[in-house]
PDB file of N, CA and C in Angstrom:
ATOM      1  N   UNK A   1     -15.669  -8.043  16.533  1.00  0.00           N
ATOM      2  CA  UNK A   1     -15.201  -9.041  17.496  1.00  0.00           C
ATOM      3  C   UNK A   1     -15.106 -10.399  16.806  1.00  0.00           C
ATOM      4  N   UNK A   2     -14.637 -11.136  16.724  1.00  0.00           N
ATOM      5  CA  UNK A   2     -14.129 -12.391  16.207  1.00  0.00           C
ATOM      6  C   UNK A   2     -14.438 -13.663  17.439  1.00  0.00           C
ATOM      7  N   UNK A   3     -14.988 -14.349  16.872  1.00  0.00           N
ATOM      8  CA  UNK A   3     -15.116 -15.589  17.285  1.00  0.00           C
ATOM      9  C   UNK A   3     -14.249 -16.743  17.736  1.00  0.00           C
ATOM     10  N   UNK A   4     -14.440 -17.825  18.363  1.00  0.00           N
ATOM     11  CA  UNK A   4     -13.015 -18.528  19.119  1.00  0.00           C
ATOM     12  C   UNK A   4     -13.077 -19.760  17.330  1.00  0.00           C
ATOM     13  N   UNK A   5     -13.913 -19.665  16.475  1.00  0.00           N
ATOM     14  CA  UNK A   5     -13.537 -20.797  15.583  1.00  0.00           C
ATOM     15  C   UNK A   5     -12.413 -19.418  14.927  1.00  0.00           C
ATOM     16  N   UNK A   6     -12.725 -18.072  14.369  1.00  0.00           N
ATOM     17  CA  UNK A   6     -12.473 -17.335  13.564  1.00  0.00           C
ATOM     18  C   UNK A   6     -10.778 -17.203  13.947  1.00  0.00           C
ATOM     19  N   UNK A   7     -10.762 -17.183  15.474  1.00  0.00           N
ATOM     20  CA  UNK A   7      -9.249 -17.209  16.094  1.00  0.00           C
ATOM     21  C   UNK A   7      -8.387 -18.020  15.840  1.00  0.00           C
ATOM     22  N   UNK A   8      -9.021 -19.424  16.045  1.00  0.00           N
ATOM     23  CA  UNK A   8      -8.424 -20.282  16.005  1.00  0.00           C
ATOM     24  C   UNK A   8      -8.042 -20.262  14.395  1.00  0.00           C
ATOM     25  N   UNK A   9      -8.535 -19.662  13.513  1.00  0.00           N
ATOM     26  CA  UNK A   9      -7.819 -20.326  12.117  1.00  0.00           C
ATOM     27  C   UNK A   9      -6.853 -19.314  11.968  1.00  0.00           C
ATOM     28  N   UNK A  10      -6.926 -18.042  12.441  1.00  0.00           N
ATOM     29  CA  UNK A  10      -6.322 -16.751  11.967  1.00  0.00           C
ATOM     30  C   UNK A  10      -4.463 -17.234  13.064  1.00  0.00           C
ATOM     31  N   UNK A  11      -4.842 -17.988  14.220  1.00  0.00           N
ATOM     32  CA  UNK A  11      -3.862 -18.441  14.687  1.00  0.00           C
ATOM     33  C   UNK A  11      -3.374 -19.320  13.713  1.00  0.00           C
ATOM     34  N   UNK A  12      -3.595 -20.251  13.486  1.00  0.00           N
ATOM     35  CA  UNK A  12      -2.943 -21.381  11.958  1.00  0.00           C
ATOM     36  C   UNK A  12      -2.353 -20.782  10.930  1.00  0.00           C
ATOM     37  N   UNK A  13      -3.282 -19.330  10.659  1.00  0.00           N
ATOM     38  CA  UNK A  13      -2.648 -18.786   9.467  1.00  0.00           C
ATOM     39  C   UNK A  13      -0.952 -18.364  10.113  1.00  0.00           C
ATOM     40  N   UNK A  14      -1.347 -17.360  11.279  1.00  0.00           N
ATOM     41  CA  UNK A  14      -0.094 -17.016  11.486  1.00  0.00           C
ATOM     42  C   UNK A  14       1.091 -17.471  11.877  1.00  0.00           C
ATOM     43  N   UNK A  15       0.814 -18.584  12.052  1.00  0.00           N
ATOM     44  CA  UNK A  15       2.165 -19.867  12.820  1.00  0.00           C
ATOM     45  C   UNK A  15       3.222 -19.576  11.994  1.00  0.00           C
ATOM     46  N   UNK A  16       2.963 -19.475  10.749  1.00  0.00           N
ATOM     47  CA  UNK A  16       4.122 -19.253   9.968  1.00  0.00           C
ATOM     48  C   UNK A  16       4.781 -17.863   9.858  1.00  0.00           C
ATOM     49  N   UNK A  17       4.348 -17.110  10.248  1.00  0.00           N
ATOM     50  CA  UNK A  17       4.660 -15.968  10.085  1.00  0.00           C
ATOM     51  C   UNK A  17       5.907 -15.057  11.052  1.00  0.00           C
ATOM     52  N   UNK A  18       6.553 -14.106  10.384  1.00  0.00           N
ATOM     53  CA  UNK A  18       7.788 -14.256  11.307  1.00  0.00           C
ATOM     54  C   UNK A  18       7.477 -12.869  11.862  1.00  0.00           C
ATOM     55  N   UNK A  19       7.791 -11.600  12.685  1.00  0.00           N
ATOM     56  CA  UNK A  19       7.420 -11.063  13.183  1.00  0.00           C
ATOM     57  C   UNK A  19       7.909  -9.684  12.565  1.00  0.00           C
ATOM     58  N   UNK A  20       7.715  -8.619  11.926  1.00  0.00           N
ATOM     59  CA  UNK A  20       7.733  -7.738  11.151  1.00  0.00           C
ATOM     60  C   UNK A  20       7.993  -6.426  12.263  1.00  0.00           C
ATOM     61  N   UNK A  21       7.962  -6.277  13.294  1.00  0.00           N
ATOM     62  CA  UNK A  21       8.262  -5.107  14.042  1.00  0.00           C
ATOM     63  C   UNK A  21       8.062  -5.499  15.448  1.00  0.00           C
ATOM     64  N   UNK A  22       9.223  -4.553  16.366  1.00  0.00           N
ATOM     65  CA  UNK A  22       9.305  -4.929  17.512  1.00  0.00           C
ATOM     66  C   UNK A  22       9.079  -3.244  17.949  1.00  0.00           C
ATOM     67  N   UNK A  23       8.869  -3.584  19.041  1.00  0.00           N
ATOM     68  CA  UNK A  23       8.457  -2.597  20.767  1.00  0.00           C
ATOM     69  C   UNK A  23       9.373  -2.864  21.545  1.00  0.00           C
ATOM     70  N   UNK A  24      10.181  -1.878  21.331  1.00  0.00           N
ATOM     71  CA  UNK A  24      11.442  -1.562  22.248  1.00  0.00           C
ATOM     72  C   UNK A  24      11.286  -0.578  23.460  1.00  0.00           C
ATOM     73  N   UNK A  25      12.455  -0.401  24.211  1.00  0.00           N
ATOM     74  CA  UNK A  25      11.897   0.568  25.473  1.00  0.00           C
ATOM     75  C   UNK A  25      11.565   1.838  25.668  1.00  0.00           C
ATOM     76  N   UNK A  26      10.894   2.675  23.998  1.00  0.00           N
ATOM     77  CA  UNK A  26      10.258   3.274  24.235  1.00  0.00           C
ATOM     78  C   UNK A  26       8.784   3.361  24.254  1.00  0.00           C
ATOM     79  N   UNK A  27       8.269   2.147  23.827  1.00  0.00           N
ATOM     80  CA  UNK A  27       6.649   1.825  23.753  1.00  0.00           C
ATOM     81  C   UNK A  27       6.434   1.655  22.314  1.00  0.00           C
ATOM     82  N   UNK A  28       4.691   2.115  22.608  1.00  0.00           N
ATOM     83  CA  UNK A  28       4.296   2.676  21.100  1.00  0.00           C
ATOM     84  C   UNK A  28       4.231   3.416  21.020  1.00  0.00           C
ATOM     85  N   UNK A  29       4.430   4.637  19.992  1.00  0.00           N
ATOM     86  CA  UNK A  29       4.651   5.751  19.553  1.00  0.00           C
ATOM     87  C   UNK A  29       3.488   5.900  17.790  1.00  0.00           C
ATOM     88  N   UNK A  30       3.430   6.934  17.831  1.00  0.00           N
ATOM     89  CA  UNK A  30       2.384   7.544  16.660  1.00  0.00           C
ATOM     90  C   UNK A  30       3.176   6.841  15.675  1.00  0.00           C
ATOM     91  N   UNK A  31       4.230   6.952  15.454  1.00  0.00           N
ATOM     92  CA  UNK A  31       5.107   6.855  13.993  1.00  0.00           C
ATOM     93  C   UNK A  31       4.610   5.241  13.731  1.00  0.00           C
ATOM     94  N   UNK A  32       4.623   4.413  15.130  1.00  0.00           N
ATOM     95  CA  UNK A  32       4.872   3.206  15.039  1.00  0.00           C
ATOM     96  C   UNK A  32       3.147   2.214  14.604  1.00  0.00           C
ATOM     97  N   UNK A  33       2.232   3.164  14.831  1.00  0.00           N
ATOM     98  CA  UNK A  33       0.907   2.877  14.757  1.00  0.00           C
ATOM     99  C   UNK A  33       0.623   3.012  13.314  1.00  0.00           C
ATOM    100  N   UNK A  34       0.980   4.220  12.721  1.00  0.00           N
ATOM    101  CA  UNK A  34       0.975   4.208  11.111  1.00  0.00           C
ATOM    102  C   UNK A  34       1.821   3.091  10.253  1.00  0.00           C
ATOM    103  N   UNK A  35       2.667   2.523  11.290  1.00  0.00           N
ATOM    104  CA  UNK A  35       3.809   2.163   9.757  1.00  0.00           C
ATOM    105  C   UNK A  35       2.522   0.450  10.236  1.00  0.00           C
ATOM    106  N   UNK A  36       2.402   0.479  11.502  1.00  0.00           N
ATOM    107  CA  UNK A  36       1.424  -0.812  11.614  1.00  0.00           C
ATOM    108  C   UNK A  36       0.121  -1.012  11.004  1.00  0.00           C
ATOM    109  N   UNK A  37      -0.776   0.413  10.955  1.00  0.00           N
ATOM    110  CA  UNK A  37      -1.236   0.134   9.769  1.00  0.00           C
ATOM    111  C   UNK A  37      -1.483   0.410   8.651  1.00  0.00           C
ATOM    112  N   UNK A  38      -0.154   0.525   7.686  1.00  0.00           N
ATOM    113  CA  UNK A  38      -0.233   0.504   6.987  1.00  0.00           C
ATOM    114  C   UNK A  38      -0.017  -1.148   6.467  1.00  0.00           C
ATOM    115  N   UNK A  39       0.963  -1.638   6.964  1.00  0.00           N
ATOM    116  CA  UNK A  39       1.284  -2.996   7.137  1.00  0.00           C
ATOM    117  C   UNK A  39      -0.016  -4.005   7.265  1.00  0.00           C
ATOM    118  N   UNK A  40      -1.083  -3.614   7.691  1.00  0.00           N
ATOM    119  CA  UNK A  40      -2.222  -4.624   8.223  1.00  0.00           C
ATOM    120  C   UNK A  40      -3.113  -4.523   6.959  1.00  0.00           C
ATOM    121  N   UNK A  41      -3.034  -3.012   6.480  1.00  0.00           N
ATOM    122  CA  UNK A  41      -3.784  -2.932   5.266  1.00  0.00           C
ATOM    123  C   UNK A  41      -3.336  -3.849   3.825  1.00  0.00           C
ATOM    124  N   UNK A  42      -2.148  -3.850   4.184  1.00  0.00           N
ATOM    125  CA  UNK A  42      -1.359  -4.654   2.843  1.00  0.00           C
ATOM    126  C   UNK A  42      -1.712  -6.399   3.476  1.00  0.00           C
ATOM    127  N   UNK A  43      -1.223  -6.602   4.615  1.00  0.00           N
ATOM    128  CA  UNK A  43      -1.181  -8.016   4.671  1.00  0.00           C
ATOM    129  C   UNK A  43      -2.163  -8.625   5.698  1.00  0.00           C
ATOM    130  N   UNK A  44      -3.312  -7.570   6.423  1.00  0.00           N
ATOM    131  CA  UNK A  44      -4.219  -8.237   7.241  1.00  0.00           C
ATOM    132  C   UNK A  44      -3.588  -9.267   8.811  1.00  0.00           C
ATOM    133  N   UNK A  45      -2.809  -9.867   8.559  1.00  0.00           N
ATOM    134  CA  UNK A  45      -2.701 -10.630   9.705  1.00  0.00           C
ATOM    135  C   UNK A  45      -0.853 -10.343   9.787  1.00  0.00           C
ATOM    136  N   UNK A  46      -0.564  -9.713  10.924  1.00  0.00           N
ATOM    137  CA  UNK A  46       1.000  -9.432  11.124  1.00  0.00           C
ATOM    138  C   UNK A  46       1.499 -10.409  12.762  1.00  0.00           C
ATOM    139  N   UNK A  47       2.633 -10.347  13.060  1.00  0.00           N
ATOM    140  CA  UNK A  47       3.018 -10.315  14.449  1.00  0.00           C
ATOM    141  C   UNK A  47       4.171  -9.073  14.773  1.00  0.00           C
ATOM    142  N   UNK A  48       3.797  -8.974  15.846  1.00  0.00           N
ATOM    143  CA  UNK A  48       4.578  -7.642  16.994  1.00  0.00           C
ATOM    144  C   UNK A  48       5.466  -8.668  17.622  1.00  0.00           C
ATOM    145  N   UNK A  49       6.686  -8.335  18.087  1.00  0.00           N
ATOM    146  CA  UNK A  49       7.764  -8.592  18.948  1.00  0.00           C
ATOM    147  C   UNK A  49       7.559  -7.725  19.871  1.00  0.00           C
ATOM    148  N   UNK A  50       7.587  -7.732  21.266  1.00  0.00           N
ATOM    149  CA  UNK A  50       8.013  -6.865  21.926  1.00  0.00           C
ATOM    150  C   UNK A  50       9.377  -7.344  22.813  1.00  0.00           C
ATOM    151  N   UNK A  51      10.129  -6.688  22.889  1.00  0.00           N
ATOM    152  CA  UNK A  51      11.448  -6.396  23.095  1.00  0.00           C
ATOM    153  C   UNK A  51      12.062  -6.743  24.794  1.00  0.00           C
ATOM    154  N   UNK A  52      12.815  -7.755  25.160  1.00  0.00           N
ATOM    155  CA  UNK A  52      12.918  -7.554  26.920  1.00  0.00           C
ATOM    156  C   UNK A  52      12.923  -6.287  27.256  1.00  0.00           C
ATOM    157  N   UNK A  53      13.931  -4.783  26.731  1.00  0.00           N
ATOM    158  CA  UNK A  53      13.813  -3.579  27.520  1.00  0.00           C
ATOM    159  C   UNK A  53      12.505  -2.668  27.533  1.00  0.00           C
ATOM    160  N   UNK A  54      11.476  -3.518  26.685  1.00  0.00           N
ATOM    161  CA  UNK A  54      10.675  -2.890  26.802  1.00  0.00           C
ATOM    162  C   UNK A  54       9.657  -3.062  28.318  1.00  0.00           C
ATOM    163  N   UNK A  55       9.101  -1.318  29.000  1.00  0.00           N
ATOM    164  CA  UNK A  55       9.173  -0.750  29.927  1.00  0.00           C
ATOM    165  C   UNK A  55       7.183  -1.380  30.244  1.00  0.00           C
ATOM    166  N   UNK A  56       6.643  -1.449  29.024  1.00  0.00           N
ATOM    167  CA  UNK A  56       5.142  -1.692  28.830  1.00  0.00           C
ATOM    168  C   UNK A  56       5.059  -3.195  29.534  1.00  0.00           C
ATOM    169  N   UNK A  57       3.796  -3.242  29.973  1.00  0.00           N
ATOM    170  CA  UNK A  57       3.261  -4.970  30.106  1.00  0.00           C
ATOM    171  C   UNK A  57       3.220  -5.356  28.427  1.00  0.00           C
ATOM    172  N   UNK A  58       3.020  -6.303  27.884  1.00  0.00           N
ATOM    173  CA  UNK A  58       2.615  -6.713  26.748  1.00  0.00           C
ATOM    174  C   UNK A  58       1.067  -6.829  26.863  1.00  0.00           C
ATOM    175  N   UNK A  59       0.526  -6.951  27.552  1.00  0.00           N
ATOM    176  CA  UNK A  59      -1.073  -6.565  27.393  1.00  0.00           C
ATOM    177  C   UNK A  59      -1.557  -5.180  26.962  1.00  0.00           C
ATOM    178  N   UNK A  60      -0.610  -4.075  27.780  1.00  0.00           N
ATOM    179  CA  UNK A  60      -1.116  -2.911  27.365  1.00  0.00           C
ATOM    180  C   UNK A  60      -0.083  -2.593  26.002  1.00  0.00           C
ATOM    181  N   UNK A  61       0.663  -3.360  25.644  1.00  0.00           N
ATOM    182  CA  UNK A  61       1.221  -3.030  24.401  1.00  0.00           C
ATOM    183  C   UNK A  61       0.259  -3.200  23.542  1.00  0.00           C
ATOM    184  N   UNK A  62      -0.900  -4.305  23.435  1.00  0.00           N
ATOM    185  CA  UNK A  62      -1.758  -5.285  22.752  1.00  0.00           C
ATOM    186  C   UNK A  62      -3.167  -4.311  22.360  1.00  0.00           C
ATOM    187  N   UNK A  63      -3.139  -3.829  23.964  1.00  0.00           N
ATOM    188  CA  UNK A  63      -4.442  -2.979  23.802  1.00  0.00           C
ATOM    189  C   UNK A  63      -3.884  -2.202  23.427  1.00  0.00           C
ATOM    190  N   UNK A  64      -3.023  -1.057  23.610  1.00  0.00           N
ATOM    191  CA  UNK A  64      -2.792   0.296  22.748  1.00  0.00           C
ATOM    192  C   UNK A  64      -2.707  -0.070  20.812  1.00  0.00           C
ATOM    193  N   UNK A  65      -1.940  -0.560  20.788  1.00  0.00           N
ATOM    194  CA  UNK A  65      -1.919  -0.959  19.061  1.00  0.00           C
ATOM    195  C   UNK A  65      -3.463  -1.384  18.714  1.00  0.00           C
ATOM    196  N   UNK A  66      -4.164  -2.403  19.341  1.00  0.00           N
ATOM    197  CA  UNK A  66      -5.194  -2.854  18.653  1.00  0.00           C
ATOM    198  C   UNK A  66      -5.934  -1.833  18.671  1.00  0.00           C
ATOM    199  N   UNK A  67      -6.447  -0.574  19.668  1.00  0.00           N
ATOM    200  CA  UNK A  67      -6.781   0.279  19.525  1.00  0.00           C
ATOM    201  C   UNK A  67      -6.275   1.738  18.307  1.00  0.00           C
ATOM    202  N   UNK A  68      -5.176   1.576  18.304  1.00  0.00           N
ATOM    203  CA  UNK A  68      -4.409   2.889  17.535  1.00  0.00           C
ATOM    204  C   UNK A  68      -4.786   2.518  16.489  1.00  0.00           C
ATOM    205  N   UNK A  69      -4.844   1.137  16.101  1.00  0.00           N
ATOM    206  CA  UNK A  69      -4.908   0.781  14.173  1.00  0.00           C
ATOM    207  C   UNK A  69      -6.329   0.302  13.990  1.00  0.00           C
ATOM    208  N   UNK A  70      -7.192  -0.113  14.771  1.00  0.00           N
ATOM    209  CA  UNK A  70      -8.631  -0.586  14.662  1.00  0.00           C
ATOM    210  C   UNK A  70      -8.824  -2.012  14.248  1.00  0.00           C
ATOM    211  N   UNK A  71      -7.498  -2.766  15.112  1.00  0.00           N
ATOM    212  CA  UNK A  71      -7.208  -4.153  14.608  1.00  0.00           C
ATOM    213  C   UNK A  71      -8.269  -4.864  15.633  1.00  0.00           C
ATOM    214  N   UNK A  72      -7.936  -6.430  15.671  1.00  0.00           N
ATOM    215  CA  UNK A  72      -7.913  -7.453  16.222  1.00  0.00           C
ATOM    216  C   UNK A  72      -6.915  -8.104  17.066  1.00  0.00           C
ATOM    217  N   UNK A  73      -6.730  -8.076  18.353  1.00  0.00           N
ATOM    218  CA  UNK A  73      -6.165  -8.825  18.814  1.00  0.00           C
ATOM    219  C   UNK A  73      -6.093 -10.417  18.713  1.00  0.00           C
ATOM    220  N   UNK A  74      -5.569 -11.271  18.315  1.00  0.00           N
ATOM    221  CA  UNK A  74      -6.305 -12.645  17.715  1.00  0.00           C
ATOM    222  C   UNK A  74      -5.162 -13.199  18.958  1.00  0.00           C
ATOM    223  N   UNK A  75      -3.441 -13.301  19.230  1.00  0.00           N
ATOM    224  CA  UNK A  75      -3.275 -14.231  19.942  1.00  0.00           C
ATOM    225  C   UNK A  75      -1.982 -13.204  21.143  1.00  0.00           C
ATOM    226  N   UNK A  76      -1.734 -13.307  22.261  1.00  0.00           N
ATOM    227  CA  UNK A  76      -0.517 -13.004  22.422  1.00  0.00           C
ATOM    228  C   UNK A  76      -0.157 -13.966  23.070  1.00  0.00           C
ATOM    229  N   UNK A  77       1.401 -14.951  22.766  1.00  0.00           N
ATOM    230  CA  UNK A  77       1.618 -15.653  23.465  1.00  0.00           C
ATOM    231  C   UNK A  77       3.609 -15.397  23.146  1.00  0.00           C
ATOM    232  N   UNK A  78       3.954 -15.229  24.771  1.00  0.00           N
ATOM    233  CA  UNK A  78       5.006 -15.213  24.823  1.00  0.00           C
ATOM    234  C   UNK A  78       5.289 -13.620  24.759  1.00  0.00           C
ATOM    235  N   UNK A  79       6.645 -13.322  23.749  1.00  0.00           N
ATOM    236  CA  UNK A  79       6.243 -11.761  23.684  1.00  0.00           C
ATOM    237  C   UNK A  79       6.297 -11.163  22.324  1.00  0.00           C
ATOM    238  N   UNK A  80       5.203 -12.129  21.598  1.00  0.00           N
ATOM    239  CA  UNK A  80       4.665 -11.921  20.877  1.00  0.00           C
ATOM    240  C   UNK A  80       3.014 -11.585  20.213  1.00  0.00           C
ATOM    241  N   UNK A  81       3.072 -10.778  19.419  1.00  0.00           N
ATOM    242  CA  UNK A  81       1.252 -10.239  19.053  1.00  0.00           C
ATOM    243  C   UNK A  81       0.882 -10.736  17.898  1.00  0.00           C
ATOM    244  N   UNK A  82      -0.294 -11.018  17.613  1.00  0.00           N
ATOM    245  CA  UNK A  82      -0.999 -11.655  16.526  1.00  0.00           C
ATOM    246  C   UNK A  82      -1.841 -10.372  16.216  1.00  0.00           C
ATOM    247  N   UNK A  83      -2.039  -9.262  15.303  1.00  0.00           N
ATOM    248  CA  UNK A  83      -3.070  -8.663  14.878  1.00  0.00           C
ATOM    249  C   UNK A  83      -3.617  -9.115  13.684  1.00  0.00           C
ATOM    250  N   UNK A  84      -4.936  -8.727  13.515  1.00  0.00           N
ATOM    251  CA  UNK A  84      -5.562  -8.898  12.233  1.00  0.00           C
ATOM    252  C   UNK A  84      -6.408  -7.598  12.129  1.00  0.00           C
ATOM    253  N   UNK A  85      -6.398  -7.645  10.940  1.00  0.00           N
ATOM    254  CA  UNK A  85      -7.661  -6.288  10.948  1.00  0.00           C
ATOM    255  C   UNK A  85      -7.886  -6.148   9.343  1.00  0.00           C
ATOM    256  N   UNK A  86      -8.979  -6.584   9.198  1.00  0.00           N
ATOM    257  CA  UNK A  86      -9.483  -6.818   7.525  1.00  0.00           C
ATOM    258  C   UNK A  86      -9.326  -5.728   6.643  1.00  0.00           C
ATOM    259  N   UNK A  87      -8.911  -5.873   5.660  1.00  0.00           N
ATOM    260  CA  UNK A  87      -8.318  -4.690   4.442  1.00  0.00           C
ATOM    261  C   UNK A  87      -9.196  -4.593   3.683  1.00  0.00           C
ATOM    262  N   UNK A  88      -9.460  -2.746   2.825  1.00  0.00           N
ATOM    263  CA  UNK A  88     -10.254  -2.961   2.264  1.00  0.00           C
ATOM    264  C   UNK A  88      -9.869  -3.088   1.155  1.00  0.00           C
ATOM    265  N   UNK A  89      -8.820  -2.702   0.698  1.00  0.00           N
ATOM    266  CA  UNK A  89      -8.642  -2.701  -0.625  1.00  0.00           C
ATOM    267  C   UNK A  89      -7.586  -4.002  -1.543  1.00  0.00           C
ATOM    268  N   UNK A  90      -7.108  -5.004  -0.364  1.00  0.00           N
ATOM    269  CA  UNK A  90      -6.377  -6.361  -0.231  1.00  0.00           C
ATOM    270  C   UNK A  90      -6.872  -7.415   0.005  1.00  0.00           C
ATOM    271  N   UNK A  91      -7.989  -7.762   0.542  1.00  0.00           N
ATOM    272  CA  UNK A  91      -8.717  -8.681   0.843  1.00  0.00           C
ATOM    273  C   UNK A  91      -7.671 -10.139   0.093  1.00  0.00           C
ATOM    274  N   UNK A  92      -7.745 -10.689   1.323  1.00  0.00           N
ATOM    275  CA  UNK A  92      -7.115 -11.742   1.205  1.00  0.00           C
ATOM    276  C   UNK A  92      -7.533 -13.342   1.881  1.00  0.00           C
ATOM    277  N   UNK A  93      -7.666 -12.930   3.485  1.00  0.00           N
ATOM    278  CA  UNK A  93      -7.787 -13.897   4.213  1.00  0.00           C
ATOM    279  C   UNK A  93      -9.746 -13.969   4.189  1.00  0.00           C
ATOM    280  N   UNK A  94     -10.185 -14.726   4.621  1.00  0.00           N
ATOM    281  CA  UNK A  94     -11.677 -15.434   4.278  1.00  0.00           C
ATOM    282  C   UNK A  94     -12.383 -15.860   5.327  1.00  0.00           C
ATOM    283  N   UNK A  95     -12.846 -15.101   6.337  1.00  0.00           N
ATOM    284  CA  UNK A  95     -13.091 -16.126   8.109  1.00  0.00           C
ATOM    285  C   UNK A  95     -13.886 -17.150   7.716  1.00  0.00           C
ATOM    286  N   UNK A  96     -13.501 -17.944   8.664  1.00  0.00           N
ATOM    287  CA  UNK A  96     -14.987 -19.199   8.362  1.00  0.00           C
ATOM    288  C   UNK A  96     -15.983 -18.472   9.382  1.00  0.00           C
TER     289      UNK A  96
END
């Protein structure tokens, strides 16, 4: 579980970041949980798009992924996702 200082920086990190995969109107799907983390393992902190036709709330988009990959939910705002989920073999980012 992550802390509101630990959030707040992992949000700063990601401001810049542009959004690497979207959730379209079929949800999440198995295929889509692997390619996510594999993605989290390489770069730790990603963003999700989810899509207007998509059929999901974006909350339960948030919880299913953070669950499927063993991430962090750090921000959703708009219809967009902030995951993080620490790598072991990439280590990159540093919480305070």
């Amino acid at each position: 579980m992550l802390t509101g200082k630990q959030k707040r920086f992992l949000r700063s990190k990601a401001h810049h970041l542009n959004p690497i995969f979207q959730v379209g109107k079929t949800g999440v799907n198995e295929n889509m949980i692997i390619q996510i983390n594999e993605a989290l393992e390489k770069r730790e902190l990603i963003k999700v798009s989810i899509l207007q036709n998509c059929m999901e709330e974006k909350d339960e988009v948030a919880a299913s992924l953070a669950e499927g990959t063993n991430a962090e939910v750090v921000q959703i705002i708009g219809n967009i996702i902030v995951l993080y989920k620490e790598s072991e073999d990439n280590k990159q980012i540093v919480l305070p």
